[in-house]
Protein backbone atom coordinates (compact mmCIF):
# COMPACT_ATOMS: atom_id res chain seq x y z
CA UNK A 1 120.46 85.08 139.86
CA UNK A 2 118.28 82.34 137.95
CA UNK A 3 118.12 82.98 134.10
CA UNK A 4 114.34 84.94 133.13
CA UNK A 5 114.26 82.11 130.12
CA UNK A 6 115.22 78.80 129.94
CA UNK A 7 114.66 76.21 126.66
CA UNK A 8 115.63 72.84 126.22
CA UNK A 9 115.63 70.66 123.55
CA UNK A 10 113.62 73.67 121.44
CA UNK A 11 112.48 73.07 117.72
CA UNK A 12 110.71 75.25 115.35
CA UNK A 13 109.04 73.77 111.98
CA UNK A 14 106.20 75.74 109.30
CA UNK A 15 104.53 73.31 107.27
CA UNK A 16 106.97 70.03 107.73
CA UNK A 17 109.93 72.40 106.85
CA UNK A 18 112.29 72.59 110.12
CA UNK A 19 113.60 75.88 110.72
CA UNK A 20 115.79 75.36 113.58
CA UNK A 21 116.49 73.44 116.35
CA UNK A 22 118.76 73.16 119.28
CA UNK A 23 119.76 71.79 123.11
CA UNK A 24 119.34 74.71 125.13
CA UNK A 25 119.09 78.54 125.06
CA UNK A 26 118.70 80.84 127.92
CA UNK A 27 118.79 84.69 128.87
CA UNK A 28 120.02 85.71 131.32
CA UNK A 29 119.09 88.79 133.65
CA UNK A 30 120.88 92.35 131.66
CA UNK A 31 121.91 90.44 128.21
CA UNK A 32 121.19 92.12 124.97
CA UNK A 33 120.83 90.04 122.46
CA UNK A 34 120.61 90.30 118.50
CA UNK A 35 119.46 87.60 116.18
CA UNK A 36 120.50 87.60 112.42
CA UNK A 37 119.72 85.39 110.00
CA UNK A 38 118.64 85.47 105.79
CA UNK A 39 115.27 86.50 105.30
CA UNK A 40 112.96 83.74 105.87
CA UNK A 41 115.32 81.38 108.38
CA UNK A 42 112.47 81.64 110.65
CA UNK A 43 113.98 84.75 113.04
CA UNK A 44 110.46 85.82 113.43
CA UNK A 45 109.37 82.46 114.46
CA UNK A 46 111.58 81.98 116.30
CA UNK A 47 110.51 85.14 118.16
CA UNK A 48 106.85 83.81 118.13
CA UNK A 49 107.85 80.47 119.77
CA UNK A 50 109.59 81.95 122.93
CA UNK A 51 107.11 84.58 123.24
CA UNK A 52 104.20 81.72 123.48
CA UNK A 53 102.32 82.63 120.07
CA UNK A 54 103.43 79.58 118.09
CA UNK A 55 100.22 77.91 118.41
CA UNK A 56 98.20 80.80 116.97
CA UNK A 57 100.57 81.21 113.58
CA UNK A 58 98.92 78.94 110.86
CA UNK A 59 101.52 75.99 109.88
CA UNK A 60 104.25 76.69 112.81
CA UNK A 61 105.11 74.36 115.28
CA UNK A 62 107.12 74.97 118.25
CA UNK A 63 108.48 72.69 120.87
CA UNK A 64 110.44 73.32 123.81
CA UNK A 65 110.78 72.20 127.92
CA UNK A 66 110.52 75.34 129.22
CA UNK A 67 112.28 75.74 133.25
CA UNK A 68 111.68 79.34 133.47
CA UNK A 69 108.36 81.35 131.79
CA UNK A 70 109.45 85.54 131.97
CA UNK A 71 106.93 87.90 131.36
CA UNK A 72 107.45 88.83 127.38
CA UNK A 73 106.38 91.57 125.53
CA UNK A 74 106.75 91.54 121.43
CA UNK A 75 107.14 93.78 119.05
CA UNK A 76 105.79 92.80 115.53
CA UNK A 77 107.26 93.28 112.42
CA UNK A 78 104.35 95.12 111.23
CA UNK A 79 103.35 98.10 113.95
CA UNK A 80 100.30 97.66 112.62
CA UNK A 81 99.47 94.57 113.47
CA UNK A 82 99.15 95.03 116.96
CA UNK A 83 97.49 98.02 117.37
CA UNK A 84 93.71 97.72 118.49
CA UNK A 85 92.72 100.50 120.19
CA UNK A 86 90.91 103.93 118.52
CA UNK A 87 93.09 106.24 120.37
CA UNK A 88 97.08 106.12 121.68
CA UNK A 89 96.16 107.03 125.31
CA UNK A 90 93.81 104.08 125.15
CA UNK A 91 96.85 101.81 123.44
CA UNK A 92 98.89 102.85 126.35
CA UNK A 93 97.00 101.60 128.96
CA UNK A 94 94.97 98.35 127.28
CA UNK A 95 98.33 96.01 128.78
CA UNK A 96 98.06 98.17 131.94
CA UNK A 97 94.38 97.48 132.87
CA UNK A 98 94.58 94.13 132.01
CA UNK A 99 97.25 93.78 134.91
CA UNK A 100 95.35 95.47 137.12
CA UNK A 101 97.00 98.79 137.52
CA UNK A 102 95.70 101.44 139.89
CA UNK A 103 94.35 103.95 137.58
CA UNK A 104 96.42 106.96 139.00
CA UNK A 105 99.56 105.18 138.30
CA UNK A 106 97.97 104.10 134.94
CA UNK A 107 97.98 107.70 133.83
CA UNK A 108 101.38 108.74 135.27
CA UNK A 109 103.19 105.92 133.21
CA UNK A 110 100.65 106.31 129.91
CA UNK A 111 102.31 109.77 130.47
CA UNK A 112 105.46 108.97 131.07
CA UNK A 113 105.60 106.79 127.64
CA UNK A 114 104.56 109.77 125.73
CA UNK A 115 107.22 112.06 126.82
CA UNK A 116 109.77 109.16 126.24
CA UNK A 117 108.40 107.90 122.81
CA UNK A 118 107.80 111.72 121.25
CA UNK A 119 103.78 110.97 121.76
CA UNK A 120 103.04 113.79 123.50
CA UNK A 121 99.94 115.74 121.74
CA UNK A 122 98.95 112.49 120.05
CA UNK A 123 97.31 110.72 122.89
CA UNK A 124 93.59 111.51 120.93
CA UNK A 125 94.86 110.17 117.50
CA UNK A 126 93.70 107.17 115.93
CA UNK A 127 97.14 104.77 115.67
CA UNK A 128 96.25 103.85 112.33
CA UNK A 129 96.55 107.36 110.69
CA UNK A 130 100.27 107.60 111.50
CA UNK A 131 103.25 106.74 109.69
CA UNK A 132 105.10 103.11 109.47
CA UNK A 133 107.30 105.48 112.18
CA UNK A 134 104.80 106.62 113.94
CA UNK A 135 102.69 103.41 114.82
CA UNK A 136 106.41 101.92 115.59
CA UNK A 137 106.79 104.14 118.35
CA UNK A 138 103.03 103.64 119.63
CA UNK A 139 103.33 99.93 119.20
CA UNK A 140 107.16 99.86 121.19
CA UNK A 141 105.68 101.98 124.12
CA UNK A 142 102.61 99.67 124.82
CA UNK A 143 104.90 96.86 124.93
CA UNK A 144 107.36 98.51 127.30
CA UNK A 145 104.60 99.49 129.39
CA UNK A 146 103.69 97.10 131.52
CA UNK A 147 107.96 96.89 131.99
CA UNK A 148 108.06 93.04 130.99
CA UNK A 149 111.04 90.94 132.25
CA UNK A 150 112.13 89.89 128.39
CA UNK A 151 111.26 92.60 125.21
CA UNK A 152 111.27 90.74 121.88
CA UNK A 153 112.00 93.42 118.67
CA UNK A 154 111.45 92.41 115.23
CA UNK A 155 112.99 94.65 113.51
CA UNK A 156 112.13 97.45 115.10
CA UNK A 157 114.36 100.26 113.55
CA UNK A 158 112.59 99.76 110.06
CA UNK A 159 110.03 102.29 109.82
CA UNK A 160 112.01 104.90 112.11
CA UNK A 161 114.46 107.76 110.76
CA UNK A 162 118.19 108.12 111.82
CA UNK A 163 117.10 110.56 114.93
CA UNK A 164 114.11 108.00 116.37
CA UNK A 165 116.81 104.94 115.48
CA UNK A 166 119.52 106.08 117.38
CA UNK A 167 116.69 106.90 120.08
CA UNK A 168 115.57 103.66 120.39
CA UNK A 169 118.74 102.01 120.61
CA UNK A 170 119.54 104.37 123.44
CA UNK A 171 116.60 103.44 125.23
CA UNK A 172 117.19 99.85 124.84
CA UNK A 173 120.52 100.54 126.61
CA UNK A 174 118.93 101.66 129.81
CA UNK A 175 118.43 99.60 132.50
CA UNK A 176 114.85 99.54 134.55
CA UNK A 177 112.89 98.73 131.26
CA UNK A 178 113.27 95.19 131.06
CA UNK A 179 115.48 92.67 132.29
CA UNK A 180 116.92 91.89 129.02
CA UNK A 181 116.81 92.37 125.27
CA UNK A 182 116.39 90.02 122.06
CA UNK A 183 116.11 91.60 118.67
CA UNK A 184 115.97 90.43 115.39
CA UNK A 185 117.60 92.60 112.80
CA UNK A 186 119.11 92.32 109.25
CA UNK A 187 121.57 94.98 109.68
CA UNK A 188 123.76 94.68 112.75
CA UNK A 189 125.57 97.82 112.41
CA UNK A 190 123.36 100.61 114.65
CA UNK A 191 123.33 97.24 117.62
CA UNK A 192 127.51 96.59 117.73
CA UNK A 193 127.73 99.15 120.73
CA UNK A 194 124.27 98.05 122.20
CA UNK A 195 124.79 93.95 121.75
CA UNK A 196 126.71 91.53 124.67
CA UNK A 197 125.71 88.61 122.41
CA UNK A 198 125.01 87.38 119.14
CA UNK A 199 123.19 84.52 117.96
CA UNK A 200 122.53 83.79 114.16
CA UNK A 201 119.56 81.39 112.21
CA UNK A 202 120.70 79.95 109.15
CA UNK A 203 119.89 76.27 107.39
CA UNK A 204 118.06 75.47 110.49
CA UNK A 205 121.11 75.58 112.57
CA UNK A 206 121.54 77.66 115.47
CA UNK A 207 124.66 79.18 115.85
CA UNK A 208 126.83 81.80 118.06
CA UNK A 209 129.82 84.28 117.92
CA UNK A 210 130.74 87.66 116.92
CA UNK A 211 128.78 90.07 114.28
CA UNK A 212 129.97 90.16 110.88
CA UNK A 213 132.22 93.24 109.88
CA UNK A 214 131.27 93.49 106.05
CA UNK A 215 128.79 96.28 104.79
CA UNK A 216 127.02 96.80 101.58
CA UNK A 217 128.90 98.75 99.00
CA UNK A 218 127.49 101.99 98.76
CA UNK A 219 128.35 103.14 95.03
CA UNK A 220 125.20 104.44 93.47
CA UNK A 221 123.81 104.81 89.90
CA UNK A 222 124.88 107.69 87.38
CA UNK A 223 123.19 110.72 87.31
CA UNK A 224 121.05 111.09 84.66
CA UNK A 225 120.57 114.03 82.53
CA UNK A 226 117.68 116.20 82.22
CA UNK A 227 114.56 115.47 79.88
CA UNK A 228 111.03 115.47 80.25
CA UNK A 229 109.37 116.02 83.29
CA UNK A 230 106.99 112.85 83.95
CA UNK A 231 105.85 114.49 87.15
CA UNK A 232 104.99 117.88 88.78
CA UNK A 233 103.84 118.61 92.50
CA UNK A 234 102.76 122.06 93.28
CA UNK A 235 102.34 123.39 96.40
CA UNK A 236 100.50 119.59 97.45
CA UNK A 237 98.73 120.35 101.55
CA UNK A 238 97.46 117.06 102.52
CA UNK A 239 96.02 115.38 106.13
CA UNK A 240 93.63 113.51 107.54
CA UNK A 241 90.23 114.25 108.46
CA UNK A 242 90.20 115.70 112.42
CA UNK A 243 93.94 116.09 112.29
CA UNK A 244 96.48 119.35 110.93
CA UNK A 245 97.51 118.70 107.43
CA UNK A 246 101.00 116.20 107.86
CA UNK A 247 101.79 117.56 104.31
CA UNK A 248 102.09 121.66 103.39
CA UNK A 249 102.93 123.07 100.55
CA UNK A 250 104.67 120.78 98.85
CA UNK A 251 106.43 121.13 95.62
CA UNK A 252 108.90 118.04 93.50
CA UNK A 253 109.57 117.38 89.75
CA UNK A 254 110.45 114.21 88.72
CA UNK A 255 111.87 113.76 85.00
CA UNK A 256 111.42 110.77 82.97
CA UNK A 257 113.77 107.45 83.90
CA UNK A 258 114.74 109.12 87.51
CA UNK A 259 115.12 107.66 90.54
CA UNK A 260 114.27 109.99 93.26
CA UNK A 261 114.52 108.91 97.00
CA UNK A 262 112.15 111.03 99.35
CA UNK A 263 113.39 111.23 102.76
CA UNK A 264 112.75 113.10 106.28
CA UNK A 265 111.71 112.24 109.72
CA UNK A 266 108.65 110.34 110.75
CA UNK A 267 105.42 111.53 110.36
CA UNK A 268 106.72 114.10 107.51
CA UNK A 269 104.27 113.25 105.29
CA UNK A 270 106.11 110.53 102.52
CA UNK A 271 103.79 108.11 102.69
CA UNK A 272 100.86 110.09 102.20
CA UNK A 273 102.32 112.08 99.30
CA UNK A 274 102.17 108.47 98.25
CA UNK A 275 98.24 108.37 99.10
CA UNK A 276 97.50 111.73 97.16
CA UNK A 277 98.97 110.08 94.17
CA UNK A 278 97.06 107.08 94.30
CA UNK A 279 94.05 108.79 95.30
CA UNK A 280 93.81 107.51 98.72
CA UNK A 281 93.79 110.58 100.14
CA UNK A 282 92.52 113.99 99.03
CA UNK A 283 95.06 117.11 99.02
CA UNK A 284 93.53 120.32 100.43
CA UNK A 285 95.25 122.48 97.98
CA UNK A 286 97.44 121.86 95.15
CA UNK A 287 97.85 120.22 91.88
CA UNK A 288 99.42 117.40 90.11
CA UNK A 289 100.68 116.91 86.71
CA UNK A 290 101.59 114.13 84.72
CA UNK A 291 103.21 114.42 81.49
CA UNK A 292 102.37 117.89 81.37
CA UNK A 293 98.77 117.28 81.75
CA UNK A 294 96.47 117.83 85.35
CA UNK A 295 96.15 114.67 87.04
CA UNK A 296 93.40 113.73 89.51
CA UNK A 297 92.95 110.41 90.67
CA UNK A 298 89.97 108.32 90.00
CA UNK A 299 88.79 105.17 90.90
CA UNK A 300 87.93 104.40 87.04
CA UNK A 301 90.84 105.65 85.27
CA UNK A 302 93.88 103.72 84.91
CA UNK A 303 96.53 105.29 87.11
CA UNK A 304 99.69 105.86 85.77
CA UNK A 305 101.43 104.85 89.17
CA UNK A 306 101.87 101.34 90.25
CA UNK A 307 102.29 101.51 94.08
CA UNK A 308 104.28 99.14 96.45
CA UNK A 309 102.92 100.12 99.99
CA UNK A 310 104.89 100.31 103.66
CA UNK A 311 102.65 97.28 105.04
CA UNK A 312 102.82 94.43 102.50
CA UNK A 313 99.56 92.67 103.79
CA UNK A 314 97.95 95.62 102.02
CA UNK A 315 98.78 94.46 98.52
CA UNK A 316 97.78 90.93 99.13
CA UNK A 317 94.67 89.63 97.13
CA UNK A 318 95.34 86.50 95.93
CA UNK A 319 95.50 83.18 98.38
CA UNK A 320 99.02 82.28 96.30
CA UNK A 321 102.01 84.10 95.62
CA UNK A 322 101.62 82.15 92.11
CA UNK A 323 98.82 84.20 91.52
CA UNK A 324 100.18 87.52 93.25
CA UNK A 325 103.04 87.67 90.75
CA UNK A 326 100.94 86.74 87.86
CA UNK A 327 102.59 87.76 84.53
CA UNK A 328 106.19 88.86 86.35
CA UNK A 329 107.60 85.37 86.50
CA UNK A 330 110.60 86.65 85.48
CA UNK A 331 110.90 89.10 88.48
CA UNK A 332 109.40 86.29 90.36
CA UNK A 333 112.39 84.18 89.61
CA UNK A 334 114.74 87.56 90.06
CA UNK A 335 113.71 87.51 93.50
CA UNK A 336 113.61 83.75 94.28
CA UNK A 337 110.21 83.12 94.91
CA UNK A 338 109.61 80.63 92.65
CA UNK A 339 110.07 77.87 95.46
CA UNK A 340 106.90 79.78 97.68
CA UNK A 341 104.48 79.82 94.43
CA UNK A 342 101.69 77.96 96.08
CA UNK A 343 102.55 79.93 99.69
CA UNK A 344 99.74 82.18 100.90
CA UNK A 345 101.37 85.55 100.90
CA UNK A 346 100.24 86.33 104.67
CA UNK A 347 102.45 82.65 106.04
CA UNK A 348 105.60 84.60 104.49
CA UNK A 349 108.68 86.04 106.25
CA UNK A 350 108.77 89.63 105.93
CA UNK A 351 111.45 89.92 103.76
CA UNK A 352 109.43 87.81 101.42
CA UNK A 353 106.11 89.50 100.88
CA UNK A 354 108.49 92.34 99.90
CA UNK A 355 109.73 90.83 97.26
CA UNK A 356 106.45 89.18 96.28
CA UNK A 357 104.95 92.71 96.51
CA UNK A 358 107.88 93.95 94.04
CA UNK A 359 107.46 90.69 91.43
CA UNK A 360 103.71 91.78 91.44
CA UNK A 361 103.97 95.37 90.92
CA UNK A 362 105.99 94.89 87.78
CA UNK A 363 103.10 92.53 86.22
CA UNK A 364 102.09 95.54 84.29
CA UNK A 365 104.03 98.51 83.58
CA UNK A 366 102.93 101.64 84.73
CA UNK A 367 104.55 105.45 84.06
CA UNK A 368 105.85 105.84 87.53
CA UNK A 369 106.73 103.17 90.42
CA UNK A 370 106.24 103.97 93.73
CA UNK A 371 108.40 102.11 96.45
CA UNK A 372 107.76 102.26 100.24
CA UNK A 373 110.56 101.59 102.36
CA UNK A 374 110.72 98.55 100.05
CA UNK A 375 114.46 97.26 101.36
CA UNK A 376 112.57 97.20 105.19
CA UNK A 377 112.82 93.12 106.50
CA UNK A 378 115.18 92.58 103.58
CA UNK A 379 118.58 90.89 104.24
CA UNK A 380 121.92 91.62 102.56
CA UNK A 381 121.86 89.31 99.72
CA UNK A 382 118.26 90.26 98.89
CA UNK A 383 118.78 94.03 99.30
CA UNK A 384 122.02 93.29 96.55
CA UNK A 385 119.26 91.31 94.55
CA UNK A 386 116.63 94.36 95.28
CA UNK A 387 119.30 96.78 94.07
CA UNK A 388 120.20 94.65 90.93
CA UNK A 389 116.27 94.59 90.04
CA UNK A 390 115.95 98.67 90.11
CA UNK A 391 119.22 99.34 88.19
CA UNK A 392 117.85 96.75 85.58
CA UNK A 393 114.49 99.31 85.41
CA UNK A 394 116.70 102.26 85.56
CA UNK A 395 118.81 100.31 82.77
CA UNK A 396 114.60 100.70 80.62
CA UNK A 397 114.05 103.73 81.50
CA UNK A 398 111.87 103.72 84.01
CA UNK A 399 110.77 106.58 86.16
CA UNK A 400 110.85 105.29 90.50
CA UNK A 401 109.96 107.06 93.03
CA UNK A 402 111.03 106.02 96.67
CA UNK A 403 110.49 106.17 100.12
CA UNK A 404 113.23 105.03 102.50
CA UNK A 405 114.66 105.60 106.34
CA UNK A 406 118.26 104.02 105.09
CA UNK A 407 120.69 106.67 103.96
CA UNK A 408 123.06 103.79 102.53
CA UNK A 409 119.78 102.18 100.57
CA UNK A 410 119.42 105.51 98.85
CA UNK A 411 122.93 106.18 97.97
CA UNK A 412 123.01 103.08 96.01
CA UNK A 413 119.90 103.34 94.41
CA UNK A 414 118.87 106.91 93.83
CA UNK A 415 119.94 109.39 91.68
CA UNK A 416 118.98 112.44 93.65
CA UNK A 417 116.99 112.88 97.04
CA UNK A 418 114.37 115.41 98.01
CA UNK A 419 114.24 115.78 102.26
CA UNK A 420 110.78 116.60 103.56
CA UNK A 421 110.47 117.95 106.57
CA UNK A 422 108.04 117.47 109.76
């Protein structure tokens, strides 16, 4: 059987700087593949290049003889990204009416996706009002659905729970979907059962062989003892206009210099707990306190939470990370991006506009920090460095509150965890 993708002589530059290059890679029909590499080795270009999108990335270049062009569908980092229609039925079927599907067999597999995705009552929702988890699962099923010969993930088991995790790795075991697999991912450890083959991108070299063994340590920081309370939630119901409430009746104290990890399935309402502090969004019922004191949000007041959001693009308001980072040039230089200071934010891996959105959230010190899945697109050595940074604010005193999908993560950097549930 002829391979579905065959490169030769492939190399990948952004802006001069040569990310890798090599003789020849193919895929063959059934392999499932997973890519590692440190944060910004160009894994997601990579992806970009073989799926045909170089040319629309600002600074990357790709060359390659191609012998064999599959039919690719991609998964972007950010679910987000890709989403473009008002409704998920309508996602679901944009890829199938541009092929030219008959519209009966349009709505069987639109239906189909829901059932297998966990979509079904959703199909009238706007894809933008979910969760990171949420638009992940939208996002994977309208790639899958037009069942293209070679599916490209990019880290897709960030913004999903254990349960959704483990069910996407199942379903990337099946056969019938696609003819094979590539995925990028920082943590090999949920794909060792899934993988036949491992490739890694490092130094611009290209390079194959088994998965690394080693794990992160999981030791975590010492409890701290009671004081103050810094925060109070009572009985918080929160949604979004059209929809039933995602959060009910919700209730958490947080005392002063604790680290609290929030956890709980997709769609449980974590990241808009985040909104109602921030005043994004507008609780139903409820109240918040703040040093003892009612808190309401407003646009004129100075908040006393400095918030580091699931999508990083949504941070961004500078054209340099220079000027992103602003007065944290010491976290700047924590997190190594003094080397990217006259980068535009949006031309950086994703495991770098984390860290830039970290540096800049410490510019000026706030009561309470609020982290969204902020080790997501992070390698190992920069989730050690990301773990360093937050015991050095738990080390001041400081008072975090964060989301996360990674039990480990939260072990080593929480002192307690609250579970919400959906």
């Amino acid at each position: 059987m002829p391979a579905l993708m065959d490169l030769r002589d492939f190399r990948l530059a952004r802006d001069g700087r040569l990310l890798v290059q090599g003789g020849s890679w193919t895929v063959e029909p059934g392999e499932r593949i997973l890519l590692t590499g440190p944060s910004g080795s160009g894994k997601s270009s990579f992806l970009l290049g073989i799926a045909g999108l170089a040319e629309h990335s600002p600074g990357l270049t790709w060359e390659a003889r191609e012998t064999a062009r599959p039919r690719v569908g991609l998964l972007f980092q950010n679910p987000y990204s890709q989403l473009v229609c008002p409704t998920v039925d309508q996602e679901l079927a944009f890829a199938l009416e541009n092929a030219g599907w008959p519209g009966e067999a349009m709505e069987a597999r639109v239906t189909q996706l829901k059932r297998t995705f966990g979509l079904e009552g959703l199909g009238d929702r706007a894809p933008w009002t979910f969760s990171g988890g949420e638009a992940q699962r939208v996002a994977l099923a309208a790639v899958l659905a037009p069942r293209p010969d070679v599916v490209l993930l990019d880290e897709p088991l960030g913004y999903l729970d254990g349960a959704s995790a483990d069910a996407l790795v199942a379903l990337a075991s099946q056969t019938g979907e696609a003819g094979a697999w590539v995925v990028v991912d920082h943590d090999p450890r949920p794909w060792r059962g899934w993988l036949n083959r491992h490739g890694a991108l490092c130094d611009g070299a290209w390079t194959e062989g088994p998965v690394p063994e080693s794990g992160p340590s999981e030791e975590g920081p010492e409890r701290t003892s009671g004081g103050p309370l810094i925060l109070e939630v009572e009985g918080l119901t929160a949604g979004y206009r059209g929809s039933p409430a995602v959060l009910k009746d919700f209730s958490l104290s947080v005392t002063r210099g604790e680290t609290l990890a929030l956890v709980g399935p997709s769609g449980s309402g974590k990241s808009t707990f985040f909104r109602c502090l921030t005043g994004q969004v507008r609780p139903s019922s409820g109240r918040l306190l703040v040093d003892g004191k009612p808190y309401r949000p407003r646009l004129r007041r100075r908040s006393p939470f400095s918030w580091v959001p699931q999508v990083p693009e949504h941070y961004f308001v500078f054209p340099t990370a220079r000027e992103e980072w602003g007065a944290a040039a010491a976290a700047a230089r924590a997190f190594g991006l003094e080397s990217l200071a006259d980068r535009h934010p949006f031309t950086l891996s994703e495991g770098e506009k984390r860290r830039l959105n970290l540096a800049a959230a410490l510019a000026e010190p706030r009561s309470v920090l609020l982290l969204d899945e902020p080790q997501y697109g992070l390698d190992a050595a920069s989730q050690r460095e990301l773990v360093k940074a937050i015991g050095v604010l738990q080390d001041q005193g400081k008072t975090l509150v964060i989301i996360s999908h990674d039990p480990s993560f939260c072990r080593r950097v929480a002192h307690r965890t609250k579970e919400l549930a959906r």
